[in-house]
Protein backbone atom coordinates (compact mmCIF):
# COMPACT_ATOMS: atom_id res chain seq x y z
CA UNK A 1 -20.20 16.63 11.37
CA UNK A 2 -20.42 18.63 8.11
CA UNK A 3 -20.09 17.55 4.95
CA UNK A 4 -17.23 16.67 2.96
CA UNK A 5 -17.32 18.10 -0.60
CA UNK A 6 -15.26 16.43 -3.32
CA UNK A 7 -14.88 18.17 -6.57
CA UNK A 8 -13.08 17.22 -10.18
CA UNK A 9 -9.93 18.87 -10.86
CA UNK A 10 -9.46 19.98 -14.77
CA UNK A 11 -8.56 17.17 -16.63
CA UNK A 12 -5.18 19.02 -18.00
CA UNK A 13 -3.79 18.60 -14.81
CA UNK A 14 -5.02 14.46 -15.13
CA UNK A 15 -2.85 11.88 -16.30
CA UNK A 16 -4.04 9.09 -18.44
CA UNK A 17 -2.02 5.88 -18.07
CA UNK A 18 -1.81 2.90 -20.17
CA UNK A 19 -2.47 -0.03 -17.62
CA UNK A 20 -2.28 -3.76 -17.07
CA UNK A 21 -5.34 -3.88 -15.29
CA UNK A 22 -8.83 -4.25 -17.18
CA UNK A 23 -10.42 -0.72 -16.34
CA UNK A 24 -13.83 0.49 -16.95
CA UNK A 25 -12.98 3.92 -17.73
CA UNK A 26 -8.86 5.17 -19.02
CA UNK A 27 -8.90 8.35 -17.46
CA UNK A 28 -6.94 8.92 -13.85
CA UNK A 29 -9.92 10.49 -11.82
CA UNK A 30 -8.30 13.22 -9.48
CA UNK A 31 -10.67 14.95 -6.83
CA UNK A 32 -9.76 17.62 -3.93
CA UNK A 33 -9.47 15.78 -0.82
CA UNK A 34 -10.69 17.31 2.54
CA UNK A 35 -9.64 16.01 5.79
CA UNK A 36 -12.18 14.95 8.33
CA UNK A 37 -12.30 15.42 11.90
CA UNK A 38 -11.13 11.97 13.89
CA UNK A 39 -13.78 9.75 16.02
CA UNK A 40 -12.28 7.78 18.77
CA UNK A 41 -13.02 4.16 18.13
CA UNK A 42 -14.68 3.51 21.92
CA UNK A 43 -17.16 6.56 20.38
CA UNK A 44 -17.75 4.60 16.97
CA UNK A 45 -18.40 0.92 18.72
CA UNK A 46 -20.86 2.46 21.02
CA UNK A 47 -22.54 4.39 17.77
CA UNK A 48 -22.29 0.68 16.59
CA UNK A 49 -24.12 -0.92 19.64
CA UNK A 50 -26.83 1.00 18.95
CA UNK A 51 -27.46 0.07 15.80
CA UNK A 52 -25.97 3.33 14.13
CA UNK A 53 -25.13 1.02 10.57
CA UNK A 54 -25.82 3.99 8.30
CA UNK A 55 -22.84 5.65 9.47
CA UNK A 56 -20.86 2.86 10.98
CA UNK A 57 -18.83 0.04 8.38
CA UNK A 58 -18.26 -3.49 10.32
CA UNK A 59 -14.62 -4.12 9.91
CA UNK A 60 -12.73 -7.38 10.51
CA UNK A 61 -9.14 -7.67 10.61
CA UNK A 62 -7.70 -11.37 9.56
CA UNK A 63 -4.17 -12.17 10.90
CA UNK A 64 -4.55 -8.89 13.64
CA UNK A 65 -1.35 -10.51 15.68
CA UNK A 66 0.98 -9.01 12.76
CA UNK A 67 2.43 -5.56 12.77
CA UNK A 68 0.31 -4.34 9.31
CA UNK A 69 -2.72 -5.77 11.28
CA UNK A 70 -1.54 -3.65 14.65
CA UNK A 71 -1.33 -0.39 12.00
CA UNK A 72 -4.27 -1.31 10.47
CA UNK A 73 -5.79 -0.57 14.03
CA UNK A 74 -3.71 2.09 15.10
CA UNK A 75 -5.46 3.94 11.86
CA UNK A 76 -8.94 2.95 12.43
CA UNK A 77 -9.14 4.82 16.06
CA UNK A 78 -8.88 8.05 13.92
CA UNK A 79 -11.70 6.58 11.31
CA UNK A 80 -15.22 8.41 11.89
CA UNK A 81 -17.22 5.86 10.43
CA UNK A 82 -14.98 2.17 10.93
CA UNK A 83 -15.49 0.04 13.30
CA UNK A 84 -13.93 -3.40 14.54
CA UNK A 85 -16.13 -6.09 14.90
CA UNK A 86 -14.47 -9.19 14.12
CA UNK A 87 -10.66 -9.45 14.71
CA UNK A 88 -8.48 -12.98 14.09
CA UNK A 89 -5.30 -14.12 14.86
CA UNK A 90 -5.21 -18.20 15.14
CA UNK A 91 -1.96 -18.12 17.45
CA UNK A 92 -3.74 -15.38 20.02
CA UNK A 93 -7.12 -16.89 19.65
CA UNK A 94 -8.95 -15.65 23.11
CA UNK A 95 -6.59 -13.23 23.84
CA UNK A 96 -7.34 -9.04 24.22
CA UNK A 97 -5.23 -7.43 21.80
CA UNK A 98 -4.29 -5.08 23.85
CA UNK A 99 -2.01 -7.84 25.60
CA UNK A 100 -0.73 -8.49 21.86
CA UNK A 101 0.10 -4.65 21.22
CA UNK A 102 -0.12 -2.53 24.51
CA UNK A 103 0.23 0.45 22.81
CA UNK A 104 -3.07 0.15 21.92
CA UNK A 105 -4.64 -0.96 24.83
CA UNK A 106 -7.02 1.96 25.07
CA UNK A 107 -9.06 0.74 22.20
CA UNK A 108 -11.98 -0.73 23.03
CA UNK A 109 -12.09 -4.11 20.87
CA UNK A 110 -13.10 -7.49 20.41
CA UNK A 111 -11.29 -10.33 21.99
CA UNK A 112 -9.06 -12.07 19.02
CA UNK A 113 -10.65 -15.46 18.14
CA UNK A 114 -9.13 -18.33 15.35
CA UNK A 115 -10.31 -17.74 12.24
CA UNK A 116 -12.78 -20.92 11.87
CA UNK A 117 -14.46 -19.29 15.00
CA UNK A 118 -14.86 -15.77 13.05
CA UNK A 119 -18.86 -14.62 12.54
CA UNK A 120 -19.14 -12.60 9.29
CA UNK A 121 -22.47 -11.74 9.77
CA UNK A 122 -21.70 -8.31 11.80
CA UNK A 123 -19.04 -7.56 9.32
CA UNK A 124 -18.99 -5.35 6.38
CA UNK A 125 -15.64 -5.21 4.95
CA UNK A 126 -12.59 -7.46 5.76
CA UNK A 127 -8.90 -6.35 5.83
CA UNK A 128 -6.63 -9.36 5.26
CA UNK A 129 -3.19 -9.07 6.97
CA UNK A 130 -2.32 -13.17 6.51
CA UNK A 131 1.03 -14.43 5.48
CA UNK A 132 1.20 -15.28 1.39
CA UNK A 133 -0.01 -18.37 0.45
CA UNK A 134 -2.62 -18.88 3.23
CA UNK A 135 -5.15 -16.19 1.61
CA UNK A 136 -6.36 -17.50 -1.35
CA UNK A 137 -9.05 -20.34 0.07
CA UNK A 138 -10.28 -18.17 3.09
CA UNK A 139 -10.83 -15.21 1.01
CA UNK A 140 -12.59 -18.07 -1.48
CA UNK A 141 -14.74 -19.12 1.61
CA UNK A 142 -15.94 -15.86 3.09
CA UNK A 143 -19.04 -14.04 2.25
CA UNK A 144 -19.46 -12.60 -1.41
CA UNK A 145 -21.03 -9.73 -0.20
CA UNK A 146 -18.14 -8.34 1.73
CA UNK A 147 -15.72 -6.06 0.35
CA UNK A 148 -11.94 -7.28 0.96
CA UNK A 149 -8.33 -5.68 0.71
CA UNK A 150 -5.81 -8.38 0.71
CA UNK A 151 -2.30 -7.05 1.88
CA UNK A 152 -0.91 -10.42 1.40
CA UNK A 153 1.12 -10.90 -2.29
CA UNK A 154 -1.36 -13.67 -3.47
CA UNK A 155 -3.54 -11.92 -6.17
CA UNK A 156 -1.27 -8.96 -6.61
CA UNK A 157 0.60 -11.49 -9.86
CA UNK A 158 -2.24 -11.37 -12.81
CA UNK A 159 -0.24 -14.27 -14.43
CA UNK A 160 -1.63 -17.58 -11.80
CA UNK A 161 1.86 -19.18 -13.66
CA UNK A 162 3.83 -16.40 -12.98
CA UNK A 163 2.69 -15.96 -9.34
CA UNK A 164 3.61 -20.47 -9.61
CA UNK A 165 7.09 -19.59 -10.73
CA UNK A 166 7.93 -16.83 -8.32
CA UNK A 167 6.18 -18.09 -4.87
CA UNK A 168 6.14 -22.02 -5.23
CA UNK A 169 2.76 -23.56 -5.27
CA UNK A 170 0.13 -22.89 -7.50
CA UNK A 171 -2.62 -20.68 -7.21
CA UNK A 172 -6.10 -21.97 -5.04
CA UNK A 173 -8.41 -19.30 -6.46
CA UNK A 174 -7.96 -18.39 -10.05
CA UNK A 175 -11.28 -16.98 -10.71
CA UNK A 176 -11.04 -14.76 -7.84
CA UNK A 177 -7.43 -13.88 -9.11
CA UNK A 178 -9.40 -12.45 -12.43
CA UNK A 179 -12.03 -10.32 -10.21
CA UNK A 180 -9.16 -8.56 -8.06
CA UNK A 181 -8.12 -4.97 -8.81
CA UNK A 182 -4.41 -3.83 -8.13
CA UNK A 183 -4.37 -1.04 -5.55
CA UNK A 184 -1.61 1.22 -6.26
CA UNK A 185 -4.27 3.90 -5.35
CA UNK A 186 -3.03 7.12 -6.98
CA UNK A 187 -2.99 5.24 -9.99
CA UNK A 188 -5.92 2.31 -10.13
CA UNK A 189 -8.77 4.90 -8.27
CA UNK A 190 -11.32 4.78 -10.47
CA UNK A 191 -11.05 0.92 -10.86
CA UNK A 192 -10.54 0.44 -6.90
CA UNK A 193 -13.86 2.40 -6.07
CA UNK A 194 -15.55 -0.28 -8.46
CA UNK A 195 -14.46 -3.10 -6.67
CA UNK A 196 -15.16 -5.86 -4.62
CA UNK A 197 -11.40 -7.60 -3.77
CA UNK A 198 -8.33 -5.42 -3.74
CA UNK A 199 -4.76 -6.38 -4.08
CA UNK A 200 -3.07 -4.39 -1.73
CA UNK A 201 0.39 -3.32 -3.19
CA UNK A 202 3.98 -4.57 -2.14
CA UNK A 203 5.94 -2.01 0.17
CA UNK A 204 8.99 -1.91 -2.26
CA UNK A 205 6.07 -1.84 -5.66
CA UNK A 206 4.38 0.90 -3.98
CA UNK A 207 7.47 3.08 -3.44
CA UNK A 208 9.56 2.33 -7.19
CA UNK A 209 5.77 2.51 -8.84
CA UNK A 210 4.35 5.62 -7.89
CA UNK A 211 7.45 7.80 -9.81
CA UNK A 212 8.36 5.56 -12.55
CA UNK A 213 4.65 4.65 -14.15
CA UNK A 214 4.27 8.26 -15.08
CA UNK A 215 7.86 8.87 -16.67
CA UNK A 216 7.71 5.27 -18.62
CA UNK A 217 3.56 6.40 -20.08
CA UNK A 218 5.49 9.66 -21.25
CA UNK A 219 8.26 8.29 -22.72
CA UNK A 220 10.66 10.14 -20.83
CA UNK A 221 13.04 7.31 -19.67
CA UNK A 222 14.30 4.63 -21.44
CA UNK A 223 12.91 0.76 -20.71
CA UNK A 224 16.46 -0.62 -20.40
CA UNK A 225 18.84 -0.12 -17.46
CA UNK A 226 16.65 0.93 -14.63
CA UNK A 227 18.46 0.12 -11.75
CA UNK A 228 17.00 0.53 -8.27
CA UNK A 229 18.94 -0.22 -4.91
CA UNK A 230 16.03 -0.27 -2.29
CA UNK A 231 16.37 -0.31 1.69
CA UNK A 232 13.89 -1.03 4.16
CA UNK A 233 13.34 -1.04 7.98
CA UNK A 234 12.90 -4.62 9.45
CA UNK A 235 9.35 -4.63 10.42
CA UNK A 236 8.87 -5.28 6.24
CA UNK A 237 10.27 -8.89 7.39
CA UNK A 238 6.91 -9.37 9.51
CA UNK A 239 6.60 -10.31 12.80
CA UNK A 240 7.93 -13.87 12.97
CA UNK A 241 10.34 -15.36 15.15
CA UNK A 242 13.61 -15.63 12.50
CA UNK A 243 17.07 -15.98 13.62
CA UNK A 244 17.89 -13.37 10.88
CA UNK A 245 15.68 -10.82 11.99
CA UNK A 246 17.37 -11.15 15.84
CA UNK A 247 18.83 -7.82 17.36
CA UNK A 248 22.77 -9.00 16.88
CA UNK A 249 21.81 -10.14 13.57
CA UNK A 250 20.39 -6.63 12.48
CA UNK A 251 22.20 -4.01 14.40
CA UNK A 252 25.28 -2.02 13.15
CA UNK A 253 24.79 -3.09 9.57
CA UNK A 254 22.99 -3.81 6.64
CA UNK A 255 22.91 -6.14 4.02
CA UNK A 256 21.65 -6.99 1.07
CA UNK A 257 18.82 -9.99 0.42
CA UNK A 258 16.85 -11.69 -2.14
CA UNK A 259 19.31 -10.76 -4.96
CA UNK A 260 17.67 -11.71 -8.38
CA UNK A 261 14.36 -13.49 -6.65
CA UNK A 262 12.94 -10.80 -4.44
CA UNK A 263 9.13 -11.50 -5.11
CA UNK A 264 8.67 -8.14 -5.84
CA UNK A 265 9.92 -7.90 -8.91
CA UNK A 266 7.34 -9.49 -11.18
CA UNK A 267 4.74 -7.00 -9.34
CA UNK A 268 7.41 -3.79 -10.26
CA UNK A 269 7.83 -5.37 -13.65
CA UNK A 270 4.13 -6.23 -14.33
CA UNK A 271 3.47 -2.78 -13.23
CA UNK A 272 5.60 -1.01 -15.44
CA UNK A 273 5.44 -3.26 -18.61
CA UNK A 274 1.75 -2.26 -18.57
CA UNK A 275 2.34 1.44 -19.04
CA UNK A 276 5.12 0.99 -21.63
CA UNK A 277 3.19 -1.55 -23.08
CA UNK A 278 6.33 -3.61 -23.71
CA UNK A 279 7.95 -5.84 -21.09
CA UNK A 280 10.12 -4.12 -18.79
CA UNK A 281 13.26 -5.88 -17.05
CA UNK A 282 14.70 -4.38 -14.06
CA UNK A 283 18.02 -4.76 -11.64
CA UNK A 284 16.25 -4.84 -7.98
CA UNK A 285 18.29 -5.11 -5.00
CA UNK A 286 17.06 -4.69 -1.58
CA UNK A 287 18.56 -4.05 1.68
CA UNK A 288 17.71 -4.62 5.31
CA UNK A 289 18.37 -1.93 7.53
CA UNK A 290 18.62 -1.43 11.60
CA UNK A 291 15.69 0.61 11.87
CA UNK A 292 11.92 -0.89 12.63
CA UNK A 293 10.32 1.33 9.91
CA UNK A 294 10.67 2.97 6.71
CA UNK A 295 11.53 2.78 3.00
CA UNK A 296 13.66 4.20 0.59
CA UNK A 297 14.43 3.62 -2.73
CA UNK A 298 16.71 4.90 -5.04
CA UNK A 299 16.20 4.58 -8.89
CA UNK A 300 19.07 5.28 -11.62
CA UNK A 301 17.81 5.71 -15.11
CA UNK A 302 19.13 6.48 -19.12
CA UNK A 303 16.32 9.76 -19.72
CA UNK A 304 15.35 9.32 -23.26
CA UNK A 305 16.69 11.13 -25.92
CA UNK A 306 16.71 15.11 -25.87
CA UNK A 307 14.91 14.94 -22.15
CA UNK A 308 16.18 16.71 -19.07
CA UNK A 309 16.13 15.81 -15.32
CA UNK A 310 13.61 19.24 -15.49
CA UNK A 311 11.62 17.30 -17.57
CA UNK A 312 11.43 14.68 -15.22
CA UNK A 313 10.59 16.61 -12.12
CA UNK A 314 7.88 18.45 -13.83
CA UNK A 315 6.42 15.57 -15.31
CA UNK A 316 6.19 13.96 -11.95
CA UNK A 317 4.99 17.60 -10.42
CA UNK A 318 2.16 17.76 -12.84
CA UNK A 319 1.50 13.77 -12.48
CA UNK A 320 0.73 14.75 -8.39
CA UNK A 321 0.07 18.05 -7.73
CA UNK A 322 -3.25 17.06 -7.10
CA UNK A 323 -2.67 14.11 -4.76
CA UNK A 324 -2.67 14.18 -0.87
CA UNK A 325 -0.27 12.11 -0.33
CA UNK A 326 2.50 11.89 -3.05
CA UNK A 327 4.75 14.85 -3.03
CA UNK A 328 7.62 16.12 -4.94
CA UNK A 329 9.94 17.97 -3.03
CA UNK A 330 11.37 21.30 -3.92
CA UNK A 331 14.66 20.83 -6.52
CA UNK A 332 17.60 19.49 -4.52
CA UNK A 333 15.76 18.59 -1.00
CA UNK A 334 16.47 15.07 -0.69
CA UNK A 335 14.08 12.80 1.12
CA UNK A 336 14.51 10.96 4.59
CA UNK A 337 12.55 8.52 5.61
CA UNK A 338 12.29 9.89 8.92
CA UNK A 339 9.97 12.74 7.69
CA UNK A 340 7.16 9.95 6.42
CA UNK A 341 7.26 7.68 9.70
CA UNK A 342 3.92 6.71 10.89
CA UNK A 343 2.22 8.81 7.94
CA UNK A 344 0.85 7.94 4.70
CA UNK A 345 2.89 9.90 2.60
CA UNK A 346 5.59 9.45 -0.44
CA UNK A 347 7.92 11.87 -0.73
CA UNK A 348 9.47 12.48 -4.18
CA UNK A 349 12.88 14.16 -5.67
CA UNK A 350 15.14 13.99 -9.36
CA UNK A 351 18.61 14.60 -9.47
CA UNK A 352 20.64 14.99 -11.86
CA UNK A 353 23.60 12.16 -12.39
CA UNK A 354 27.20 12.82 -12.93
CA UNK A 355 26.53 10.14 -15.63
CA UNK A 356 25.54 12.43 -18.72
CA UNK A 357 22.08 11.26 -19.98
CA UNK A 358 21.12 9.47 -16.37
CA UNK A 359 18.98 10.61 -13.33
CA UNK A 360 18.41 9.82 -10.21
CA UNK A 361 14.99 9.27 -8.68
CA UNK A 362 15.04 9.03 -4.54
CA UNK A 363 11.37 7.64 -3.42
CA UNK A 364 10.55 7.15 0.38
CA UNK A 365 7.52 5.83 2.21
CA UNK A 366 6.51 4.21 5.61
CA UNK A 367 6.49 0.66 4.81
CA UNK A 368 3.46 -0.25 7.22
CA UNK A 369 1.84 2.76 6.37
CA UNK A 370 1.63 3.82 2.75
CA UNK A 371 3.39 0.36 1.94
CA UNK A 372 0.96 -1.73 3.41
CA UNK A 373 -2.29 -0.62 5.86
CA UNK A 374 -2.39 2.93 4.99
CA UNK A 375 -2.93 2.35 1.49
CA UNK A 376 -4.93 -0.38 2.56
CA UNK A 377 -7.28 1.98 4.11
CA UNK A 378 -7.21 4.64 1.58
CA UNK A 379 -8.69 1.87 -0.82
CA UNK A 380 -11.11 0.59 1.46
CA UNK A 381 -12.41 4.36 2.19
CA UNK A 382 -12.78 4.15 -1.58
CA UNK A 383 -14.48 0.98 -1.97
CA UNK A 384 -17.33 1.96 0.50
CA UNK A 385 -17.62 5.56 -0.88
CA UNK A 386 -15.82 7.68 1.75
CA UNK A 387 -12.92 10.32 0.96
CA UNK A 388 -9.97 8.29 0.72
CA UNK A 389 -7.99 10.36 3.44
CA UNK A 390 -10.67 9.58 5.84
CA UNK A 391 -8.64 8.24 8.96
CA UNK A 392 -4.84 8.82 7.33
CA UNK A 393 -4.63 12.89 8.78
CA UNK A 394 -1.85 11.68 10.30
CA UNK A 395 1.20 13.78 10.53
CA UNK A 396 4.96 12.15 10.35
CA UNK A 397 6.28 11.23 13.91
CA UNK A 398 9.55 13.07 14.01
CA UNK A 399 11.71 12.93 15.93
């Protein structure tokens, strides 16, 4: 396989953000991306089983019976140098996961096994798909040496009493709460690549995030009155057996949920009070909707004082031009959430509102994907060294 340059792009076209996080260095580090041929995954376990560990990474996958763990899978067959060696899921324990997930019964893998069962000594990294709240104390207990990206909510919340307030109990692992590094990738890079325990960003953080951080470090919108009405496809309500989530329940409508006390919002608003550095209140409203996948949300906002919607969408043109996998549109395409499904992509658009003074910023991801294992990977490709599109050349699934 050849060799993957990377090279630095001038820093005039690099953003420098103001963030919550501690970093080691201010400065956004952007890089030219190339993408690499795939490997099937039977190809990578056999380089594994014979010993191949320069260019093979041991993966496990905790909680691999949930739909981000299934994804998290469903990437890795196209990853040239991952490879599952350890896979969990405490209901499933003993079962192939290919009776779990037949659509990815061609995979050659490891039969699931409970997580006190799990060997860590043939693993490198871990991806963590477990609910919220059950993370904390076996993160505390595995390895240090391995490298972990939690997708779960429970070090996402900097504040241990804010993450008390919002989600119920306190928080089991404070001092690994201080080591963890928020992965909103496009933005945290140079700190992700640094670290050893990643906090994988919310679906609905990752999608409001990725356009408003940039326009609040500018100065280009005002704090107050941000209003975002976000929808998202019902796989973002896990895998679970709920009567809500039930076909009748779902179909031929939507609603709205978790008005006021979606636990998202501290992550948006810790996100975005970093870069303004002054707290930053927002009205969040989600909404389920009758389709298994996708996001979209839709952001209203004052523009500051003598600034344009133009001035917005070239802001937010020069903030990503750069980026794989956040794109702004062309002026007045509108974004569908049908043209990121299965892909790691944002798509990006301002419009101007009939309201004089007020825009309107349309933001749409694949909530397994870019809101949950894609990113997931694209940190983890970071973490260990690798281009950070390695395995995500996917193209949307349309139609």
């Amino acid at each position: 396989m050849a060799a993957i340059s990377t090279g630095p792009i001038p820093s005039s076209t690099c953003q420098r953000f103001k963030l919550p996080w501690p970093r080691r260095s201010h400065s956004l580090k952007c890089s030219v991306r190339a993408s690499l041929a795939s490997t099937p995954l039977k190809a990578k376990n056999q380089q594994l089983k014979i010993g191949d560990s320069e260019k093979t990474v041991r993966i496990g996958v905790l909680g691999a019976s949930g739909y981000t763990g299934a994804e998290i899978v469903r990437l890795l067959a196209n990853h040239p140098y991952f490879a599952i060696t350890v896979m969990t899921a405490d209901g499933k324990a003993g079962q192939p996961f290919g009776s779990v997930f037949p659509h990815l019964n061609t995979q050659e893998l490891p039969n699931m096994v409970a997580i006190k069962d799990a060997d860590f000594s043939d693993v490198d990294a871990v991806f963590c798909c477990l609910p919220h709240g059950t993370t904390q104390e076996i993160i505390k207990g595995l390895p240090e040496q391995l490298k972990v990206v939690d997708l779960s909510a429970d070090f996402r919340l900097k504040n241990i009493a804010e993450y008390e307030e919002w989600y119920g109990q306190p928080h089991k692992a404070p001092k690994l709460q201080e080591e963890a590094v928020y992965g909103l990738t496009e933005i945290y890079r140079e700190e992700i690549e640094n670290a050893r325990l990643v906090a994988n960003p919310g679906c609905y953080p990752t999608s409001i995030q990725l356009p408003l951080m940039p326009l609040i470090e500018a100065g280009l919108i005002e704090l107050r009155n941000i209003i975002i009405d976000a929808k998202s496809g019902v796989s973002g309500a896990g895998r679970g057996a709920k009567e809500a989530n039930l076909y009748t329940e779902i179909a031929e409508g939507i609603h709205s949920y978790g008005i006021t006390k979606h636990r998202h919002v501290p992550e948006i608003e810790q996100g975005l009070s970093g870069v303004a550095n002054s707290k930053v209140t927002v009205s969040f409203t989600p909404h389920l909707m009758p389709m298994s996948r996708g996001m979209q949300s839709t952001i209203y906002v004052k523009m500051a004082t003598g600034v344009t919607t133009d001035d917005l969408y070239h802001h937010l043109i020069a903030t990503y031009e750069n980026e794989e996998f956040v794109k702004v549109l062309e002026k007045g395409v509108v974004p569908h959430t049908r043209h990121v499904r299965g892909s790691n992509y944002c798509l990006l658009n301002v419009f101007e509102d009939r309201i004089q003074g007020r825009a309107i910023i349309i933001s749409v991801i694949d909530n397994l994907v870019k809101g949950a294992s894609g990113q997931a990977l694209q940190n983890l490709n970071l973490m260990m060294g690798f281009p950070e599109n390695t395995g995500l050349d996917y193209q949307p699934l349309f139609p």
